[in-house]
Protein backbone atom coordinates (compact mmCIF):
# COMPACT_ATOMS: atom_id res chain seq x y z
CA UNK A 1 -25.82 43.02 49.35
CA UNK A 2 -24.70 46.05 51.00
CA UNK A 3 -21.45 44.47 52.31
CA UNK A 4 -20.27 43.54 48.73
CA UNK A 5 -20.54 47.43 47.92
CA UNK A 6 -18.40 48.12 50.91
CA UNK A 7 -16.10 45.55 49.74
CA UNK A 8 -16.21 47.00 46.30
CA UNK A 9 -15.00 50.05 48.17
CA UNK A 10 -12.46 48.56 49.97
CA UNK A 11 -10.63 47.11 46.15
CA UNK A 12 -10.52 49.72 44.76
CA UNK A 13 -9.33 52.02 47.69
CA UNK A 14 -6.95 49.44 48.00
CA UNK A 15 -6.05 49.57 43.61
CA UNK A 16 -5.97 53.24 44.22
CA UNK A 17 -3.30 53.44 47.14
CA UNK A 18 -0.69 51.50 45.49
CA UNK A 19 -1.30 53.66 42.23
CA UNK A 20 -1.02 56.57 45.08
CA UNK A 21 2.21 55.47 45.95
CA UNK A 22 3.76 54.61 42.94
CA UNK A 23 3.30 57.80 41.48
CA UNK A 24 4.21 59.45 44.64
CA UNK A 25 7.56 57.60 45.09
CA UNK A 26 9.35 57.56 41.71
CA UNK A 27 8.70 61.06 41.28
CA UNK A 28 10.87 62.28 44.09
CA UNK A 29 13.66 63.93 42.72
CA UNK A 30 16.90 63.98 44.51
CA UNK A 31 17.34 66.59 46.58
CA UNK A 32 13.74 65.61 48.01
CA UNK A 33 14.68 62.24 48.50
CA UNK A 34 18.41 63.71 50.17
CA UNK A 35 16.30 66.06 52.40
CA UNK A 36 14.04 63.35 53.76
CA UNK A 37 16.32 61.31 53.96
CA UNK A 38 18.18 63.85 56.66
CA UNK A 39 15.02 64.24 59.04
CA UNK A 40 15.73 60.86 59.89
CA UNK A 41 12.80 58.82 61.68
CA UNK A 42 10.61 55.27 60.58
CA UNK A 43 9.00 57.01 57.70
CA UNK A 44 12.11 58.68 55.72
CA UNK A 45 14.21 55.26 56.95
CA UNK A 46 11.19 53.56 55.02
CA UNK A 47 11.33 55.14 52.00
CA UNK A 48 15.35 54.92 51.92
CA UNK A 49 14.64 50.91 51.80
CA UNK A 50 11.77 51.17 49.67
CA UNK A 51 13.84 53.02 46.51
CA UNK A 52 17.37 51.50 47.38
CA UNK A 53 15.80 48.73 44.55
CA UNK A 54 13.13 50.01 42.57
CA UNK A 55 12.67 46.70 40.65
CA UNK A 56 11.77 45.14 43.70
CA UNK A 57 9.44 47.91 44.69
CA UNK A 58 7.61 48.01 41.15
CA UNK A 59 7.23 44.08 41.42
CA UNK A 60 5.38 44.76 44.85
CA UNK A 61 2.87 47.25 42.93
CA UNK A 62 2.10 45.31 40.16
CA UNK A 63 1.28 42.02 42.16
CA UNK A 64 -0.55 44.46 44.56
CA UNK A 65 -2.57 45.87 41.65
CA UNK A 66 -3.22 42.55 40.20
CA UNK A 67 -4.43 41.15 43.38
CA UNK A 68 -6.97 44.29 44.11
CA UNK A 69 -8.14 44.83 40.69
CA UNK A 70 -8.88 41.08 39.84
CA UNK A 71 -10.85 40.80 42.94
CA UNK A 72 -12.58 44.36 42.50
CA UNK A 73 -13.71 43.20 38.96
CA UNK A 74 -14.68 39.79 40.59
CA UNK A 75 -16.98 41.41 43.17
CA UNK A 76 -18.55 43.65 40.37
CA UNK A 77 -19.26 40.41 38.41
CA UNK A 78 -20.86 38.93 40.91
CA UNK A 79 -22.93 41.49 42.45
CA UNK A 80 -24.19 41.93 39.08
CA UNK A 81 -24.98 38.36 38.93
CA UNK A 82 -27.14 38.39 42.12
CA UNK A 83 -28.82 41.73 40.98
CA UNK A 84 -29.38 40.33 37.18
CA UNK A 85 -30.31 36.65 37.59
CA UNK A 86 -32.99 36.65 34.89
CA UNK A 87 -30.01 38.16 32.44
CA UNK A 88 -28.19 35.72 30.09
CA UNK A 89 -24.78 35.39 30.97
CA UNK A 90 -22.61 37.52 27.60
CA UNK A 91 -25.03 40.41 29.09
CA UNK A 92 -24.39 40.22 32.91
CA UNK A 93 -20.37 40.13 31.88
CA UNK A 94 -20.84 42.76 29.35
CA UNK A 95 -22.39 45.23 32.38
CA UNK A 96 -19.71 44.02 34.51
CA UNK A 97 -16.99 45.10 32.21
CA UNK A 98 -18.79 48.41 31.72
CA UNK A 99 -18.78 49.37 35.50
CA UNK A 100 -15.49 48.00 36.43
CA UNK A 101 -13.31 49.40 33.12
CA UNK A 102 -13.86 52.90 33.40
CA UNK A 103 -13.77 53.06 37.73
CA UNK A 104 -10.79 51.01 38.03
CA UNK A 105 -8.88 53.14 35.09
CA UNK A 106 -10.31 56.47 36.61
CA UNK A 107 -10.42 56.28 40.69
CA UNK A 108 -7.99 53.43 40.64
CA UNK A 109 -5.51 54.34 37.80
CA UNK A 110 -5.19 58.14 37.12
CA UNK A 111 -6.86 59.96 39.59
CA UNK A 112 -4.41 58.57 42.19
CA UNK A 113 -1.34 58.65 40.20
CA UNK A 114 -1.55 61.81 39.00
CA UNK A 115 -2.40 62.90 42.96
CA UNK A 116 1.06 60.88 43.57
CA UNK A 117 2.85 62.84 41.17
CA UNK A 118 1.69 66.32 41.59
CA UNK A 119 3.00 66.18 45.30
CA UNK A 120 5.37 63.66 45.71
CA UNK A 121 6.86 64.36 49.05
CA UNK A 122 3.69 64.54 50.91
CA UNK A 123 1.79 61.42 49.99
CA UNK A 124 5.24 59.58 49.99
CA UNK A 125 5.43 60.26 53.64
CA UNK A 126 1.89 59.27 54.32
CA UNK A 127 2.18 55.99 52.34
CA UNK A 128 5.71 54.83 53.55
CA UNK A 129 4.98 52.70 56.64
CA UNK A 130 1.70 50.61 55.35
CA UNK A 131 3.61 50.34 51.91
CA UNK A 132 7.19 49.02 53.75
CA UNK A 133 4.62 46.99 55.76
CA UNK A 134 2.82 45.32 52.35
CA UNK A 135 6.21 45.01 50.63
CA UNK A 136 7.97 43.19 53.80
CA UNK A 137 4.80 40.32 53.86
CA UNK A 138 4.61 39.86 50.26
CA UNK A 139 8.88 38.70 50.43
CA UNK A 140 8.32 35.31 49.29
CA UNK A 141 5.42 35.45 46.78
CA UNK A 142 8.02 38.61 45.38
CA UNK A 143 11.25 36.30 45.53
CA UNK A 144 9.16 34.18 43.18
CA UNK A 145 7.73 36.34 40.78
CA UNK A 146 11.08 37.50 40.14
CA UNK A 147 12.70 34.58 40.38
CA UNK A 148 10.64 32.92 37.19
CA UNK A 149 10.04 36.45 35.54
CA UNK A 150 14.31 36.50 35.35
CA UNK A 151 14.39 33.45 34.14
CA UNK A 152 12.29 34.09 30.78
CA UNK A 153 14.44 37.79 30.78
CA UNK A 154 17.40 35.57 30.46
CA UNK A 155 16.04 33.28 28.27
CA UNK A 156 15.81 36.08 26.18
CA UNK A 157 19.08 37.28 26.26
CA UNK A 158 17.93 40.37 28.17
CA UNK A 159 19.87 41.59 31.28
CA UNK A 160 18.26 44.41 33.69
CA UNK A 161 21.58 45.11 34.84
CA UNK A 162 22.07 48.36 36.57
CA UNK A 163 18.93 49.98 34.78
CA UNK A 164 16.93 47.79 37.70
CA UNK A 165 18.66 49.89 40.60
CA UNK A 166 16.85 52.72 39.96
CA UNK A 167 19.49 55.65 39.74
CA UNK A 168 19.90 55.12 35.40
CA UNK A 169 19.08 57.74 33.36
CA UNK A 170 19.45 56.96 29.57
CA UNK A 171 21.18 59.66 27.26
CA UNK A 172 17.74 60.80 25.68
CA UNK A 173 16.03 61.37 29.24
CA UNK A 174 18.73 63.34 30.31
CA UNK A 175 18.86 65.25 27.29
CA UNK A 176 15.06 65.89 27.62
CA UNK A 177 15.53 67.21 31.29
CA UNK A 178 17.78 69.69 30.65
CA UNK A 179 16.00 71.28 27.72
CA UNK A 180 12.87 71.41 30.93
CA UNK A 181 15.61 72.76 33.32
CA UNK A 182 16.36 75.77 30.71
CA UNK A 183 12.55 76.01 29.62
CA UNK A 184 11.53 76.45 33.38
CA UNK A 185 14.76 78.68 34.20
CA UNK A 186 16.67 76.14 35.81
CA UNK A 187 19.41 76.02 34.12
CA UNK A 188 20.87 79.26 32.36
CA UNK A 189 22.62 79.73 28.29
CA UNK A 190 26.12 79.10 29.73
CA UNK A 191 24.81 75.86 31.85
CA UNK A 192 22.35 74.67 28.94
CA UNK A 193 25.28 75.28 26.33
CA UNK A 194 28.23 73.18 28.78
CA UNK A 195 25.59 70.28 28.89
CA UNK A 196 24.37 69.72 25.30
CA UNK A 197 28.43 69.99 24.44
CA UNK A 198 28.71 66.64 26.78
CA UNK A 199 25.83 65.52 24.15
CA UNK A 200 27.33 66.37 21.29
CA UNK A 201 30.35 64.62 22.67
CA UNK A 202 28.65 61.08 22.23
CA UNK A 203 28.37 62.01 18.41
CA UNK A 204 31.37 63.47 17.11
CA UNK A 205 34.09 60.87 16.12
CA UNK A 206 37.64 61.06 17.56
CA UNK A 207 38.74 62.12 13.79
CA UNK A 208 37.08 65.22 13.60
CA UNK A 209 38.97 66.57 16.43
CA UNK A 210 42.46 64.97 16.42
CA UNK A 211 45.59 66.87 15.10
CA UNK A 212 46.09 65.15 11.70
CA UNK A 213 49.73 63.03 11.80
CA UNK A 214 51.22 65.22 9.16
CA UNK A 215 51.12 67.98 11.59
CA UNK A 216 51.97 66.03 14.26
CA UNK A 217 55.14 66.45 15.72
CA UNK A 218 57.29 62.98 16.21
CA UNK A 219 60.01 61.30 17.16
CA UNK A 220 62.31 58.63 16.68
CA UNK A 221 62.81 55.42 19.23
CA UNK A 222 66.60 55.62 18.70
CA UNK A 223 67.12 59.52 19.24
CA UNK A 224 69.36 59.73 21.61
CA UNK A 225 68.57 61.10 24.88
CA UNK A 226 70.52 64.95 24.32
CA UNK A 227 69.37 65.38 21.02
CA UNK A 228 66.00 65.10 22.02
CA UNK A 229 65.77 67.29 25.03
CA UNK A 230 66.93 69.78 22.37
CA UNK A 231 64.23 68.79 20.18
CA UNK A 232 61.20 68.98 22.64
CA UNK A 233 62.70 72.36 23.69
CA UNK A 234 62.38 74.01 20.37
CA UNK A 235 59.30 72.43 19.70
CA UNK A 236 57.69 73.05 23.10
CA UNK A 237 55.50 69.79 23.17
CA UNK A 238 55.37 68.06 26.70
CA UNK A 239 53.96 64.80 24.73
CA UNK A 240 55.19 63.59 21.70
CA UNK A 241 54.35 60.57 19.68
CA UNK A 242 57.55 58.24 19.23
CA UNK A 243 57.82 55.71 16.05
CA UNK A 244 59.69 53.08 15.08
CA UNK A 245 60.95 52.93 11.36
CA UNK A 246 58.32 54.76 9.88
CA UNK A 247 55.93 57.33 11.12
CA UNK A 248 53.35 54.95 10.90
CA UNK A 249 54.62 52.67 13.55
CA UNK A 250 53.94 54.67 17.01
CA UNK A 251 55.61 52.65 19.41
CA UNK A 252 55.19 54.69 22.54
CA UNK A 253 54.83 58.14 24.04
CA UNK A 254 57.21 60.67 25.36
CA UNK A 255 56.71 62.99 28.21
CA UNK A 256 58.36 65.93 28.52
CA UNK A 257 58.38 65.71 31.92
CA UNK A 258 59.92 62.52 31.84
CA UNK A 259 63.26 63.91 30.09
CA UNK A 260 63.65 66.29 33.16
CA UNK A 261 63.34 63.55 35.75
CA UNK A 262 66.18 61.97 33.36
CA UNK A 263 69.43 61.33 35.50
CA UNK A 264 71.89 63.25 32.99
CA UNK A 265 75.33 61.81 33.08
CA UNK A 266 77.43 61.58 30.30
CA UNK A 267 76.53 57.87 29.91
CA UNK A 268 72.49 58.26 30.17
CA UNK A 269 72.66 61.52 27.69
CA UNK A 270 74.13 58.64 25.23
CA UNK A 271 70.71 56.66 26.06
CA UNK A 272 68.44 56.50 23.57
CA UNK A 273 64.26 57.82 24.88
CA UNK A 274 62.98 54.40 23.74
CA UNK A 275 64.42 53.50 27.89
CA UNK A 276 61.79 56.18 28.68
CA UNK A 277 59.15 55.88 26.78
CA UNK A 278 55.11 55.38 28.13
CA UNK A 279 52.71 52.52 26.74
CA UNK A 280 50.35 54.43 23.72
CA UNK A 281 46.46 54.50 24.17
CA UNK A 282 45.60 53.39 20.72
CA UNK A 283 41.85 53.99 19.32
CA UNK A 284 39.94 54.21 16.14
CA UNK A 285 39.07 57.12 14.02
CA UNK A 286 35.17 56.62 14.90
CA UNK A 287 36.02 56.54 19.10
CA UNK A 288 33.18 59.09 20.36
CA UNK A 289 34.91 61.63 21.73
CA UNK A 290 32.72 61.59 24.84
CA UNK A 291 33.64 58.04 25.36
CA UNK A 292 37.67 58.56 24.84
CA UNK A 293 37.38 62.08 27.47
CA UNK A 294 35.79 58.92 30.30
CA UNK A 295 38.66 56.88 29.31
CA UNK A 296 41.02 59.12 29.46
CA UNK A 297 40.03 60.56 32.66
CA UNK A 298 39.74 56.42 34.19
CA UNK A 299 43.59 55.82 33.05
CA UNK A 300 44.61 58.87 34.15
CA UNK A 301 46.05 59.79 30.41
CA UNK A 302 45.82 62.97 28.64
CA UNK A 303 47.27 61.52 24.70
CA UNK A 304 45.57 58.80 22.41
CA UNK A 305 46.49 57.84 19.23
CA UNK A 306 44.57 57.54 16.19
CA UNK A 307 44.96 55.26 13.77
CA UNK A 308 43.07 54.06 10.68
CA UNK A 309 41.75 50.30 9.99
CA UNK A 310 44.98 49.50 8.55
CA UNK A 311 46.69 50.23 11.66
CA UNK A 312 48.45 53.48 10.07
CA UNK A 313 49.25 56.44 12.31
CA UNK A 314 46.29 58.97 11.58
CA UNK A 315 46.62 61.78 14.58
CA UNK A 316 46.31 62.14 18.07
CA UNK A 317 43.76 63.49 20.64
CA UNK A 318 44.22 64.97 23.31
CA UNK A 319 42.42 65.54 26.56
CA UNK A 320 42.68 69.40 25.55
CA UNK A 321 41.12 68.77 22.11
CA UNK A 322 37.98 67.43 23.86
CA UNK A 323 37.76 69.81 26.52
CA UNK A 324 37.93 72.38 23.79
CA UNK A 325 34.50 71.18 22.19
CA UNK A 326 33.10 72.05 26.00
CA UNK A 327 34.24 75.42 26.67
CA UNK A 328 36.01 76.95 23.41
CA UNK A 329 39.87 77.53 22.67
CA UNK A 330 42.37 76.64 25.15
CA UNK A 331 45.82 78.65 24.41
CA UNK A 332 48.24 75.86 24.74
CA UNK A 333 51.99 74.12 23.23
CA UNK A 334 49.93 73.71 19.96
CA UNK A 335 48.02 76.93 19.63
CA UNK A 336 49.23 80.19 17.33
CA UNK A 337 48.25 83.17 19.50
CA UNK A 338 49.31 85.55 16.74
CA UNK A 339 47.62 83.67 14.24
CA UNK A 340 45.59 86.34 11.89
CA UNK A 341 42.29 85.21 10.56
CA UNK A 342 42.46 85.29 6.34
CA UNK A 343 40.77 88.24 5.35
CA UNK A 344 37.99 88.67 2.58
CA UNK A 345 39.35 90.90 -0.40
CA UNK A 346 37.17 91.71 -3.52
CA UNK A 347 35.76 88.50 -3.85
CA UNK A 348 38.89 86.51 -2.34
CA UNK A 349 40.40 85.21 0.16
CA UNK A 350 43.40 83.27 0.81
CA UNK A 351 42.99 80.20 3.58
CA UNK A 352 45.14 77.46 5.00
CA UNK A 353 45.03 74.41 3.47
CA UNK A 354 44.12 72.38 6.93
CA UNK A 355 41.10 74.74 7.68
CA UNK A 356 38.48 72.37 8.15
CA UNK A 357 35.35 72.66 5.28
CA UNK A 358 33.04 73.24 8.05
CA UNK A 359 34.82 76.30 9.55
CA UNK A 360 35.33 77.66 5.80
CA UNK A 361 31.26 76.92 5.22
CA UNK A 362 30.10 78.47 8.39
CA UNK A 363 32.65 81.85 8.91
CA UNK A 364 34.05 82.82 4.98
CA UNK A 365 31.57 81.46 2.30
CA UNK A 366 29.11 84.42 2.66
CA UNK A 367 32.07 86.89 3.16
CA UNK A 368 33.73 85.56 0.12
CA UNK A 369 30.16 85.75 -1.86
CA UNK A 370 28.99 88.96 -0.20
CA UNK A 371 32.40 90.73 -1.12
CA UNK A 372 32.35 90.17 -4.65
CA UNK A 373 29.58 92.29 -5.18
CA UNK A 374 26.93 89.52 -6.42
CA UNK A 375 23.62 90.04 -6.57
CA UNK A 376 22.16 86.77 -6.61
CA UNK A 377 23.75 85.65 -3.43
CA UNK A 378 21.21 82.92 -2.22
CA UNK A 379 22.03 80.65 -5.82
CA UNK A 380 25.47 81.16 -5.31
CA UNK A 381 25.98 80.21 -2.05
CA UNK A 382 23.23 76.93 -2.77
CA UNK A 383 25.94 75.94 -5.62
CA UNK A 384 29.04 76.78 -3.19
CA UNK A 385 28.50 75.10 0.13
CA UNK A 386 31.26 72.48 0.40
CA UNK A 387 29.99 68.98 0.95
CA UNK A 388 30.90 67.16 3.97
CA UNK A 389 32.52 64.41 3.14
CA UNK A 390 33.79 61.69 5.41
CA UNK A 391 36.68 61.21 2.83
CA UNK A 392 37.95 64.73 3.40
CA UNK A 393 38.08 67.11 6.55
CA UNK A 394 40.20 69.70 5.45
CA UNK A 395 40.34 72.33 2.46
CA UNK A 396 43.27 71.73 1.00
CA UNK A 397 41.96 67.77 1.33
CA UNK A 398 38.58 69.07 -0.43
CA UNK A 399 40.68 70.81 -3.30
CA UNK A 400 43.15 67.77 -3.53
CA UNK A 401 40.40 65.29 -4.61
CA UNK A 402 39.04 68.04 -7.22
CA UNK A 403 41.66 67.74 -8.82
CA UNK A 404 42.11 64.35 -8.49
CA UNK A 405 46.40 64.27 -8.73
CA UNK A 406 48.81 66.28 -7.16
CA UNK A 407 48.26 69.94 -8.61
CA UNK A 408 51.02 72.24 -8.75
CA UNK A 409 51.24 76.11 -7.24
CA UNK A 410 49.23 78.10 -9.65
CA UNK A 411 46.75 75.50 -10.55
CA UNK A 412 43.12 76.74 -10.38
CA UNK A 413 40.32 74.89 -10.32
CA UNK A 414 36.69 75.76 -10.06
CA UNK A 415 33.71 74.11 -8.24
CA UNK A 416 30.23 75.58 -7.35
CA UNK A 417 30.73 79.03 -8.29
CA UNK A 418 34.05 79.71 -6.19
CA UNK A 419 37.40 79.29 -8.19
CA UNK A 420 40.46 77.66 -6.17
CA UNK A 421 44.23 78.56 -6.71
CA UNK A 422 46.97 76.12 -5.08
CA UNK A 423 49.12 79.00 -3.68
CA UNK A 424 51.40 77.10 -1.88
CA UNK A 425 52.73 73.31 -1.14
CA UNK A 426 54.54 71.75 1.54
CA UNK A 427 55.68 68.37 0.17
CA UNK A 428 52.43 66.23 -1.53
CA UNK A 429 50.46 68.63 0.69
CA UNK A 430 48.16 71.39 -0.27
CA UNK A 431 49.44 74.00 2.33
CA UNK A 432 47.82 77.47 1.18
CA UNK A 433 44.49 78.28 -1.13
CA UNK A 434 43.55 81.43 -2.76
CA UNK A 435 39.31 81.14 -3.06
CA UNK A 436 37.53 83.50 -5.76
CA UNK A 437 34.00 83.85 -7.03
CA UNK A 438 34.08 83.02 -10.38
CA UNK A 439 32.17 86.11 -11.90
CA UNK A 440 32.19 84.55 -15.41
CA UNK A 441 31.72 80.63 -15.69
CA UNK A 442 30.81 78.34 -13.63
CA UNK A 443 32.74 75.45 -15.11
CA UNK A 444 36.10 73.99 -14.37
CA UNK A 445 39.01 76.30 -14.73
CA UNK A 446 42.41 74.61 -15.48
C-alpha cells in the first residue's frame, strides 16, 4: 500500500514539473531569452530549440499532463478501492474525485505555474535538459497528435499560420503591454504617446487624412515637358498627380525629381511628361492609414491616391500625412508657415471653409461661446457641437449640406445656437465662414 502513495507522489511531481515549466518558459521575455541565449552551453542551446516552435512545445505539455494526471487520478481510484472495499462503487469514485480534483488543480496546476511564472529564468534553466530530453522521446507519439489534431483544424477552415511560431503578438496584447510598460515606468508620455499613435493608425481611414482633390494640385498627361517644369516650380510640389481628360482620371504620377534628370534638348522640352510619368498606388477612402504607411514603406512609395467607389479622384496621401498623425506637423511643399490661426471676436469668428469639424469642435467652439458673453454655456455648447458625419469632413462641407444648394456670399444660416455667414466662394466651393452665437433665436436664419 505504501508504494502506491509513493507512486501517487511520483504523478503528481511529475503533473507539477511540466506545469513548472510551462509557466517558466513562455514567460521569458526577450531580452531574457537574448541573454541566455548568449551564455551559450547545453541548457540555454536547449531552451533555444525548445521555443524556436512553441506549438510543438505546448503539444509536448499537454500529452505530458494528460499522461501524469490520468494515471495520478487512476492510482487515487484505486487505492481507494483497496482501502474502501465494503463501499459501493458511486461512493468509492465520488472520494476519489474529491482527493484527486483539488491536489491535482492545486500542487499540480497553480502552485507550480505560478512558481514558473514568478521567476522565469531560473526554473527555465533548471527544467531545460529533462524537458528537451521528454520532448525529444515523445517525437513520434507528437508527430501524431499533431498530425490528426491539423487535420480537424483544417477541416475547419482554421489555419495556425504564423500565430503557432510563437513570436505573434495580436494588436490588443500589444496595446495592453504598453499601457503596463507606462503604468510600471517603462515607457515614458513621449514613448506611450508615439505608440498608441501606431494604434490609432489601424483606425483612422485614409480619408480623414488625405488632401481633398479640389486642393490638390494636378496636371495634365499632354503638358508639355517646359511648361511643366515651370509649373512644378511655382507650385513647389516634388509629386504631382497627372490626369487624363478629366481630373478624375489620374493616370500616373510625376516626380519632381524626375523633370531634373530630364535630358533637355530642344526636341525632349517639346515632349510631353506622360514619357515620364510613375505607375499610381491607387486605394480606397476606408485604407487604414496604418496599413497604407506598411505599404508604402514595402514599395518604397511616398504618394497614394484616393479614390471613391466610383473610381473618381478623391485626394491623395502621403507618407508625410501619416507620419504627421505620429509626431505632429511637419513644415513641408504643402504647409503655410505664416498661416494665422482665425481669431475669436465678440462672439465670432471667421474660419476656412476646409477646417475640418473636428478641429473647429475641439479648439474654437468654447472660444466662440465663451466670447459672446453667455451665461448658460454648458446648453449652448450641448446644442452646438457639430456632428461627425461620414458625409462631410470639412466646415464649409458641414455648412454646404445645411443649406442644402449652393448658397451665395452673404447667406446665413443658423444651426445649434451658432449662426453661419458664407463669406467667401471659390467656384461651387464654400471657401471662407463667418461663425456667430446667435444671441436671439435659435432657429434658421435666411
Amino acid at each position: 500500500m505504501g508504494e502506491n502513495f509513493i507512486l501517487i507522489l511520483f504523478l503528481l511531481c511529475c503533473s507539477a514539473f511540466f506545469c513548472f515549466s510551462e509557466g517558466a518558459l513562455f514567460s521569458l521575455s526577450r531580452p531574457q531569452r537574448e541573454s541566455i541565449s548568449k551564455q551559450g552551453g547545453r541548457v540555454s542551446a536547449a531552451i533555444g530549440k525548445l521555443l524556436s516552435n512553441s506549438h510543438k512545445l505546448i503539444t509536448t505539455v499537454l500529452l505530458a499532463d494528460e499522461i501524469f494526471n490520468i494515471a495520478y487520478s487512476s492510482v487515487i481510484a484505486l487505492t481507494a478501492r483497496k482501502y474502501l472495499q465494503d463501499t459501493p462503487e458511486q461512493t468509492v469514485a465520488l472520494i476519489s474525485l474529491a482527493i484527486a480534483s483539488p491536489t491535482l488543480l492545486v500542487f499540480g496546476e497553480i502552485v507550480p505555474k505560478t512558481a514558473g511564472v514568478k521567476f522565469p529564468r531560473t526554473i527555465s534553466k533548471a527544467v531545460a535538459l529533462p524537458l528537451y530530453s521528454f520532448h525529444v522521446a515523445v517525437t513520434p507519439i507528437r508527430w501524431a497528435i499533431l498530425f490528426v489534431s491539423g487535420f480537424f483544424i483544417r477541416a475547419f477552415g482554421a489555419d495556425l499560420g504564423h500565430r503557432a511560431q510563437g513570436n505573434y503578438i495580436s494588436s490588443d496584447e500589444l496595446e495592453v503591454l504598453v499601457g503596463m510598460g507606462r503604468d510600471e515606468g517603462v515607457l515614458n508620455e513621449v514613448e506611450k504617446y508615439l505608440a498608441d499613435g501606431f494604434f490609432r493608425l489601424e483606425d483612422l481611414p485614409a480619408h480623414g487624412i488625405m488632401t481633398p482633390s479640389i486642393d490638390c494640385f494636378t496636371l495634365p498627361h499632354d503638358i508639355e515637358v517646359k511648361e511643366a517644369v515651370g509649373r512644378v516650380r511655382q507650385m513647389g510640389r516634388s509629386r504631382i498627380p497627372v490626369y487624363e481628360e478629366e481630373k478624375d482620371n489620374i493616370v500616373g504620377v510625376l516626380y519632381g525629381k524626375d523633370l531634373l534628370k530630364w535630358n533637355f534638348t530642344e526636341h525632349n522640352l517639346a515632349a510631353t511628361v506622360s514619357e515620364c510619368l510613375r505607375k499610381p498606388y491607387f486605394i480606397p477612402r476606408s485604407k487604414p492609414a496604418g496599413a497604407l504607411l506598411r505599404e508604402l514603406q514595402m514599395h518604397r512609395i511616398h504618394i497614394a491616391i484616393v479614390v471613391d467607389e466610383y473610381g473618381r479622384f478623391d485626394g491623395l496621401v502621403t507618407m508625410e500625412d501619416i507620419l504627421e498623425e505620429l509626431f505632429g506637423e511637419i513644415e513641408d511643399e504643402r504647409s503655410v508657415p505664416d498661416r494665422v490661426a482665425p481669431a475669436v471676436r465678440g462672439g465670432a469668428i471667421t474660419i476656412p471653409g476646409g477646417m475640418k469639424i473636428e478641429e473647429f469642435n475641439d479648439d474654437y467652439l468654447f472660444s466662440v461661446a465663451r466670447s459672446a458673453g453667455l451665461e448658460n454655456l454648458g446648453d449652448i455648447l450641448e446644442e452646438a457641437v457639430i456632428p461627425l458625419r461620414m458625409e462631410n469632413e470639412t466646415m464649409g462641407g458641414f455648412v454646404f449640406d445645411l443649406f442644402g444648394r449652393l448658397p451665395a456670399e452673404g447667406e446665413k444660416i443658423g444651426f445649434g445656437g451658432l449662426v453661419f455667414t458664407v463669406k467667401s466662394r471659390e467656384g461651387k466651393r464654400i471657401s471662407e465662414i463667418r461663425v456667430d452665437v446667435n444671441k436671439e433665436a435659435r432657429g434658421d436664419v435666411h
